[in-house]
C-alpha atoms as a PDB file:
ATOM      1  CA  UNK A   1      48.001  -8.608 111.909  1.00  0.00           C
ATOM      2  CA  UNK A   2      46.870  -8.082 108.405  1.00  0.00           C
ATOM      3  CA  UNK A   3      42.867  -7.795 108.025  1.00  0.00           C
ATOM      4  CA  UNK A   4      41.327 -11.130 107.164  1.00  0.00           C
ATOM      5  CA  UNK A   5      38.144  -9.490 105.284  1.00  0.00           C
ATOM      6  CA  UNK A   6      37.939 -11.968 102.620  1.00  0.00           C
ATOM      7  CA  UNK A   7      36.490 -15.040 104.917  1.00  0.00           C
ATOM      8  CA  UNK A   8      33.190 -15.384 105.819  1.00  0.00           C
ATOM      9  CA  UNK A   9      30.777 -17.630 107.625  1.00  0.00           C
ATOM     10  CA  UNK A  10      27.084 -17.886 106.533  1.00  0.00           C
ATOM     11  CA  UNK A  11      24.674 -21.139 107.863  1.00  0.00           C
ATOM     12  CA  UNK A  12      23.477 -21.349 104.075  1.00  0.00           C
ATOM     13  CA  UNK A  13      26.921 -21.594 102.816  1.00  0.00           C
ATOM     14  CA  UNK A  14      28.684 -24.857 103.354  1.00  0.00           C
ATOM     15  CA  UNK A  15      26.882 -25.656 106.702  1.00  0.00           C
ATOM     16  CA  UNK A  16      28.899 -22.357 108.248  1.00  0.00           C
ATOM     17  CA  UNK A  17      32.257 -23.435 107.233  1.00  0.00           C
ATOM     18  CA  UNK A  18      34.748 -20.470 106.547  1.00  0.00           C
ATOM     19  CA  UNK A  19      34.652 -19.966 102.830  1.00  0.00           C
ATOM     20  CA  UNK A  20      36.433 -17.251 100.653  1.00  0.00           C
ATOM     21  CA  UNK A  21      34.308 -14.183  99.768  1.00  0.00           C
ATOM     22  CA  UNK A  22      30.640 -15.829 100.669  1.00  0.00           C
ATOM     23  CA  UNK A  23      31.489 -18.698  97.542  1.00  0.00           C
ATOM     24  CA  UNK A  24      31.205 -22.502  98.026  1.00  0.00           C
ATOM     25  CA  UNK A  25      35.172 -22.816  98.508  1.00  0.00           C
ATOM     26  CA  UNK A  26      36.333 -23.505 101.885  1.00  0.00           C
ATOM     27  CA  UNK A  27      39.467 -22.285 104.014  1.00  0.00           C
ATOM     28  CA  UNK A  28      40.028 -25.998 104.317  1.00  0.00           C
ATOM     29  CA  UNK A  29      39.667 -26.461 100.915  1.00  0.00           C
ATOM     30  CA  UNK A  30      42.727 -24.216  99.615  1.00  0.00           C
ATOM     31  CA  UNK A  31      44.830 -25.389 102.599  1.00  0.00           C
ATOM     32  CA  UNK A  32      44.366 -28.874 101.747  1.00  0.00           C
ATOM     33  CA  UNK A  33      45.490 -28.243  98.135  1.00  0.00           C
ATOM     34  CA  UNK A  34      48.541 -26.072  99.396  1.00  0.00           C
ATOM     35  CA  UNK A  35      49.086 -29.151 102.257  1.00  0.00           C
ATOM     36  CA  UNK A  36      49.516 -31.489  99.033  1.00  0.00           C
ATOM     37  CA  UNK A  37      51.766 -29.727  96.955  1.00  0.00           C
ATOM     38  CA  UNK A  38      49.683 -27.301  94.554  1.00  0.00           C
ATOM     39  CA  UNK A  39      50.971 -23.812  93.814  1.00  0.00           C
ATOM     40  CA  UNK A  40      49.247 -20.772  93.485  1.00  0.00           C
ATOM     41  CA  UNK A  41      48.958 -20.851  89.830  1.00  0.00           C
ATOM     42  CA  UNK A  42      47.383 -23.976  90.084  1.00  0.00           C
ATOM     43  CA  UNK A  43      44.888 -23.044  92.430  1.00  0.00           C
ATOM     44  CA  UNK A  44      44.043 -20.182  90.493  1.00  0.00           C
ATOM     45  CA  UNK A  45      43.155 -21.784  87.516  1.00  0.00           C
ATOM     46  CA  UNK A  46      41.403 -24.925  89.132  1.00  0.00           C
ATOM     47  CA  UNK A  47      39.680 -21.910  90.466  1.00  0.00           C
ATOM     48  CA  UNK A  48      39.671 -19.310  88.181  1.00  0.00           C
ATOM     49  CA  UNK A  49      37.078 -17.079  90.343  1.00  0.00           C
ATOM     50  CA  UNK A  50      39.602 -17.251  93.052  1.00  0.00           C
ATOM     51  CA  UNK A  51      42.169 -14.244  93.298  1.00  0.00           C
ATOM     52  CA  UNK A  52      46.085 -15.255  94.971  1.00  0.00           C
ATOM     53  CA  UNK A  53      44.589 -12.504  98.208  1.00  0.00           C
ATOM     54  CA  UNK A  54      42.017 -15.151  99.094  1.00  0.00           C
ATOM     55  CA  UNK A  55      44.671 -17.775  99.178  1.00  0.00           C
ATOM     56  CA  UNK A  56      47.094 -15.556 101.224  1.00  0.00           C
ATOM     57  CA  UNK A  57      44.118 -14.678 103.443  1.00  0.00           C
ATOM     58  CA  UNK A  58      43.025 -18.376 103.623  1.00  0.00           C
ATOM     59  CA  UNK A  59      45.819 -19.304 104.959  1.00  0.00           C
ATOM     60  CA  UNK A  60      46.365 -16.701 107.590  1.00  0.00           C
ATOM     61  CA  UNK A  61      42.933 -17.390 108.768  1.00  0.00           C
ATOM     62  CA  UNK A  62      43.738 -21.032 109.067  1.00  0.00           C
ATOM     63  CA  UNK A  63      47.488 -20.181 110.582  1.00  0.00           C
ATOM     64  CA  UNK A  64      45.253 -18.183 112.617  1.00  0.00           C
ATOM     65  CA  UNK A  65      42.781 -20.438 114.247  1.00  0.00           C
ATOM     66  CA  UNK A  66      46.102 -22.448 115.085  1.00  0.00           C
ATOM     67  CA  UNK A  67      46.766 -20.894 117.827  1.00  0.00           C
ATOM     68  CA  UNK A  68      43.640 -20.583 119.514  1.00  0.00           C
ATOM     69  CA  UNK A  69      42.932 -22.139 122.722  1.00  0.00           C
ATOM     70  CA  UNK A  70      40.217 -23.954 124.011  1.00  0.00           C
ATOM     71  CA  UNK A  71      39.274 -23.551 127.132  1.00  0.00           C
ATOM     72  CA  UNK A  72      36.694 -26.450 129.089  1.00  0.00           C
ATOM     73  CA  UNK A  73      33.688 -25.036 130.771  1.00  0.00           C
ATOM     74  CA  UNK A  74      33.115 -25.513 134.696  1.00  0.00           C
ATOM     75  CA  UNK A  75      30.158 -27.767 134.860  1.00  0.00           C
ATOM     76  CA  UNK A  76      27.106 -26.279 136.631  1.00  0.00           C
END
């Protein structure tokens, strides 16, 4: 799997939400604007500070957490 070293998760950023490169722009953010039809290109310049990696690695990340699985806890 390719290295996702562009996300990151800080308390002080967005309440801990995974954002791209420590900024205030969430994973969720650029998947919702790929879910409704943007391109690249227009991501990019709504987002000029943005590079097309951190969409590619936004949306591995999000393919990502996908497949996790969540397991319940045994009660104690």
């Amino acid at each position: 799997m390719k290295t996702i070293d562009r996300i990151t998760f800080d308390p002080e950023v967005m309440g801990g939400k995974p954002c791209i490169r420590g900024m205030r722009v969430t994973v969720g953010m650029i998947v919702g604007l790929v879910a409704v039809g943007r391109t690249r290109a227009e991501i990019l310049k709504l987002y000029p500070y943005l590079e097309d990696e951190d969409i590619t690695q936004a949306l591995i990340y999000a393919a990502w957490r996908t497949e996790e699985v969540e397991l319940p806890l045994a009660a104690v």
